[in-house]
N, C-alpha and C. Protein backbone atom coordinates (compact mmCIF):
# COMPACT_ATOMS: atom_id res chain seq x y z
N UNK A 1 97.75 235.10 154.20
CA UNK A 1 97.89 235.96 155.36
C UNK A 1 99.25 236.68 155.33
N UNK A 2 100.50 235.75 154.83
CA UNK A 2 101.83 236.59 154.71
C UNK A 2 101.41 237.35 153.73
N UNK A 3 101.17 237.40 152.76
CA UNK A 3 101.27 238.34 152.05
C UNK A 3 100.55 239.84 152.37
N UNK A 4 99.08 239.46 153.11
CA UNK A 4 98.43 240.76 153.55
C UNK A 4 99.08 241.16 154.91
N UNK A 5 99.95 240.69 155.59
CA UNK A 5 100.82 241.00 156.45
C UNK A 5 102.05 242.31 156.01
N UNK A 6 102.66 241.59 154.81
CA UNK A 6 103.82 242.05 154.19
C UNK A 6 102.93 243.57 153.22
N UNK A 7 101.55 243.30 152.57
CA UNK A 7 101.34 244.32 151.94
C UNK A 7 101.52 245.74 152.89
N UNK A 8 100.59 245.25 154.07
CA UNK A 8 100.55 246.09 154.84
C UNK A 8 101.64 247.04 155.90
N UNK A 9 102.83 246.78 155.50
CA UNK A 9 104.15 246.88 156.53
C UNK A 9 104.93 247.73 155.10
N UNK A 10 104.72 247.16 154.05
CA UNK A 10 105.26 248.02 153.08
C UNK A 10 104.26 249.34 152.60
N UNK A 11 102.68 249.09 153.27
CA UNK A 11 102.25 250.80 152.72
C UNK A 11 102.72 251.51 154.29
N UNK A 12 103.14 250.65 155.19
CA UNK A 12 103.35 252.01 156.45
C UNK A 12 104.78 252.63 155.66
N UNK A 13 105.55 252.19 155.01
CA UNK A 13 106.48 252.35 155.08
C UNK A 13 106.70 253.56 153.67
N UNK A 14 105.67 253.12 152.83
CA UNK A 14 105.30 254.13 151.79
C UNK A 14 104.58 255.25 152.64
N UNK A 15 103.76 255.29 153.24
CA UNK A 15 102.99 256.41 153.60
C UNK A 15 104.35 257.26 154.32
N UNK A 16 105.00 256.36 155.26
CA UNK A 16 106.32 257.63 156.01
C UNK A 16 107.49 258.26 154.60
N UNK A 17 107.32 257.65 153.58
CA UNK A 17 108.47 257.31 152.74
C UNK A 17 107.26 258.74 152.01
N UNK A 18 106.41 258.89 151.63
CA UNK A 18 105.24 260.32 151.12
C UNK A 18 104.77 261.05 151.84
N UNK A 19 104.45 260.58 152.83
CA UNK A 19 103.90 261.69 153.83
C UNK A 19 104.74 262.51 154.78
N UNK A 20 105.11 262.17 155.46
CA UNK A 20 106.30 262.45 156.53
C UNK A 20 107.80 262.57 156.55
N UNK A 21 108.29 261.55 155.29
CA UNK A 21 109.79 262.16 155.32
C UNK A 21 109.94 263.27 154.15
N UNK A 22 109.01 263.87 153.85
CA UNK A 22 109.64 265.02 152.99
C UNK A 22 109.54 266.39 154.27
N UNK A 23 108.95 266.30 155.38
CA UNK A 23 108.55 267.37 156.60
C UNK A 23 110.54 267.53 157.16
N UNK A 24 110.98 266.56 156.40
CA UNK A 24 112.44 266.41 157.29
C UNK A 24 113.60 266.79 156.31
N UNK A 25 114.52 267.36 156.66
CA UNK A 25 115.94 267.31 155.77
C UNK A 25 116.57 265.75 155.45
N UNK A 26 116.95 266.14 154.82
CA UNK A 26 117.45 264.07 154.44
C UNK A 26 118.93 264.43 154.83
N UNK A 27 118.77 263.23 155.51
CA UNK A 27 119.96 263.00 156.46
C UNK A 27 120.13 261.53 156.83
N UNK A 28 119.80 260.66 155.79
CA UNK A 28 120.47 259.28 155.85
C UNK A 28 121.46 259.23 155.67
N UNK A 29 122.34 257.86 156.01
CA UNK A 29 123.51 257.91 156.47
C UNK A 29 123.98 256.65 155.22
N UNK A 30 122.88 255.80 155.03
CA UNK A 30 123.06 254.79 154.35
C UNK A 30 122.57 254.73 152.87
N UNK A 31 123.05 253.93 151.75
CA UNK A 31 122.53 253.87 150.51
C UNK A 31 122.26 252.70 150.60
N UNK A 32 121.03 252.04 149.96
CA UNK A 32 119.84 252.87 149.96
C UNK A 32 119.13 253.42 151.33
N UNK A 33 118.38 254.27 151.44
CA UNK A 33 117.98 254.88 152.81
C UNK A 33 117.40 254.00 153.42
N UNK A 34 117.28 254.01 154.80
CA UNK A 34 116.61 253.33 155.61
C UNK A 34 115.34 252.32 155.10
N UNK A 35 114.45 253.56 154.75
CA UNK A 35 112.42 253.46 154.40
C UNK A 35 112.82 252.35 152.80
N UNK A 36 113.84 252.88 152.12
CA UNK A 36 113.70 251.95 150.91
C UNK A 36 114.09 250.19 151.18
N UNK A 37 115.59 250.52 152.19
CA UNK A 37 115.73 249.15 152.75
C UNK A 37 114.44 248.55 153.10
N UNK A 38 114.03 249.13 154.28
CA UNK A 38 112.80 247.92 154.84
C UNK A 38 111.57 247.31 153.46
N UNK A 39 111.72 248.39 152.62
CA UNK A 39 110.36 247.55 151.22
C UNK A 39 111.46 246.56 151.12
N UNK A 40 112.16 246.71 150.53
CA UNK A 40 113.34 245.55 149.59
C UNK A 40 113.04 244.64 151.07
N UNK A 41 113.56 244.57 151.81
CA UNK A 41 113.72 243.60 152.96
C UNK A 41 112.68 243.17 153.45
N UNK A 42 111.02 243.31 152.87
CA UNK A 42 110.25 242.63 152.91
C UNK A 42 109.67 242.43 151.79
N UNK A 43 109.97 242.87 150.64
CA UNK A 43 109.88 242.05 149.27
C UNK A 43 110.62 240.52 149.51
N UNK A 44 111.96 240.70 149.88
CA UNK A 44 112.68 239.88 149.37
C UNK A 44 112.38 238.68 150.79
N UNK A 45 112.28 239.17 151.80
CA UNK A 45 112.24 238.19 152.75
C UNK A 45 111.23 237.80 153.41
N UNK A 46 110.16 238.38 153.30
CA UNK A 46 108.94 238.84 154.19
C UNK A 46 108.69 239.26 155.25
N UNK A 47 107.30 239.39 155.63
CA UNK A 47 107.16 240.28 156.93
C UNK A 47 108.09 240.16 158.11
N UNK A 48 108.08 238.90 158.65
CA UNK A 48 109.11 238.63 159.57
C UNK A 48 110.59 239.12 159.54
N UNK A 49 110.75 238.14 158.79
CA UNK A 49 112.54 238.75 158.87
C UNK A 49 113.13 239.75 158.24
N UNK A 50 111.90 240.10 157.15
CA UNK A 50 112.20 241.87 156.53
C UNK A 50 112.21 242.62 157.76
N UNK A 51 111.64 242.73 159.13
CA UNK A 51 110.76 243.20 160.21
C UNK A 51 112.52 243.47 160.75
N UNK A 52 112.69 242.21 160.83
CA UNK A 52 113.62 242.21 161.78
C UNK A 52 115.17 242.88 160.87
N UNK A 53 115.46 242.67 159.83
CA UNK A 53 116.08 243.11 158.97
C UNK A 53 116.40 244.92 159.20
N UNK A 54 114.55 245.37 158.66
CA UNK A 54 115.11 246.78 159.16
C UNK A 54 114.90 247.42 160.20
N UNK A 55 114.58 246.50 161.36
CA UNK A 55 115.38 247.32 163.12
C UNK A 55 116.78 247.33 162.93
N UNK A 56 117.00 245.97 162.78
CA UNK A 56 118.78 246.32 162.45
C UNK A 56 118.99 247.34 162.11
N UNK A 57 118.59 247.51 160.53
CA UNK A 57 119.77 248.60 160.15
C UNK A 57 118.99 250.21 160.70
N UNK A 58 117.69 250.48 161.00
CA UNK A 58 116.90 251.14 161.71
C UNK A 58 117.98 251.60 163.12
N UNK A 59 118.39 250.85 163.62
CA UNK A 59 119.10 250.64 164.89
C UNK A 59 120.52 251.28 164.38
N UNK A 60 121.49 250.82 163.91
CA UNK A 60 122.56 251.48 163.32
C UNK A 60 122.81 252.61 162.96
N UNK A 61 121.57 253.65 162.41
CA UNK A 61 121.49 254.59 162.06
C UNK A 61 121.74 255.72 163.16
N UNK A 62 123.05 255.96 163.55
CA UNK A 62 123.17 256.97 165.10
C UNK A 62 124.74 257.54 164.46
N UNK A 63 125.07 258.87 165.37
CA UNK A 63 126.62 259.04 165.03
C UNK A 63 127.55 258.09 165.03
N UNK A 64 127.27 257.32 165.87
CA UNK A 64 128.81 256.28 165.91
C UNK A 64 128.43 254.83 164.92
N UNK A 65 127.35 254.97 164.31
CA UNK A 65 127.19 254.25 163.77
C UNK A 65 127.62 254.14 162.04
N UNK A 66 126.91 252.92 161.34
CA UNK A 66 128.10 252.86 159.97
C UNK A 66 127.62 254.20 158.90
N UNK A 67 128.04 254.01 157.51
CA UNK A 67 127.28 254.58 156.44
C UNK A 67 127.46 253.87 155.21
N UNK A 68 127.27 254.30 153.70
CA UNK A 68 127.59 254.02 153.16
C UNK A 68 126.26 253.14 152.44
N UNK A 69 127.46 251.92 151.40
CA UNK A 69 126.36 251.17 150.79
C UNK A 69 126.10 249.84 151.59
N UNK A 70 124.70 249.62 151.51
CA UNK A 70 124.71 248.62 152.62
C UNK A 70 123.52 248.31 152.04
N UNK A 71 123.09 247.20 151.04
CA UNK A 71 122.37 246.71 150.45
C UNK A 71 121.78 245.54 151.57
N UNK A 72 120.49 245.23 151.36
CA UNK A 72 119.25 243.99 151.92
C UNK A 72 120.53 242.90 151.35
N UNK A 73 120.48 242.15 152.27
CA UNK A 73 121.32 240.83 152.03
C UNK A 73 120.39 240.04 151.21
N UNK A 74 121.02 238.96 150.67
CA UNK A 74 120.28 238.19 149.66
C UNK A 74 119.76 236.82 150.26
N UNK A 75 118.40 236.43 150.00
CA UNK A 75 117.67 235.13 150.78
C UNK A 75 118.50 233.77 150.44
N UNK A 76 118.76 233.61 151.74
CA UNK A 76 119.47 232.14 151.95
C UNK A 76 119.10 230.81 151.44
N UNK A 77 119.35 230.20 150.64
CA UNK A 77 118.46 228.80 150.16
C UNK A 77 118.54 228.15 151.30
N UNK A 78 117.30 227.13 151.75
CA UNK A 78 117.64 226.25 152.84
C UNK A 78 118.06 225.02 151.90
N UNK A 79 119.17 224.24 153.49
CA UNK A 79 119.97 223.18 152.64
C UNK A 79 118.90 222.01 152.81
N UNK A 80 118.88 221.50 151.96
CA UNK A 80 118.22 219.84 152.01
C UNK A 80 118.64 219.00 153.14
N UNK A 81 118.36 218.35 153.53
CA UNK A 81 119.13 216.82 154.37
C UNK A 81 119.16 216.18 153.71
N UNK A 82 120.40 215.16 153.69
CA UNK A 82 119.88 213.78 153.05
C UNK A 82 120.25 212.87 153.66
């Protein structure tokens, strides 16, 4: 089910990433752009917290906001107990 979750969140994100953002001037602020972040950030993390990953940086994207390089953070190992 994650995975047909995650397939599906990465073709919305292809279809805006082919269909719709070429209708626009490119005017990202960040490297890599927004649409590429959110694939990577649900490759790497899945639907969920890729989800939540690119509102964040989705959200940031305003004048007073950052630019630059701002790479998908890398998946956290969980620690063991012992």
């Amino acid at each position: 089910m994650r995975k047909l979750i995650n397939s599906f969140l990465i073709g919305l994100v292809r279809f805006y990433q082919y269909a719709i953002s070429p209708m626009f001037p490119a005017a990202c602020r960040y490297t890599p752009t927004c649409s590429q972040y959110a694939v990577e950030a649900f490759q790497k993390h899945g639907p969920w917290r890729g989800f939540i990953l690119s509102i964040k940086r989705i959200s940031s994207c305003h004048p007073w906001g950052g630019s630059g390089y701002d790479p998908v953070p890398e998946k956290e190992e969980k620690k063991s107990s012992k």
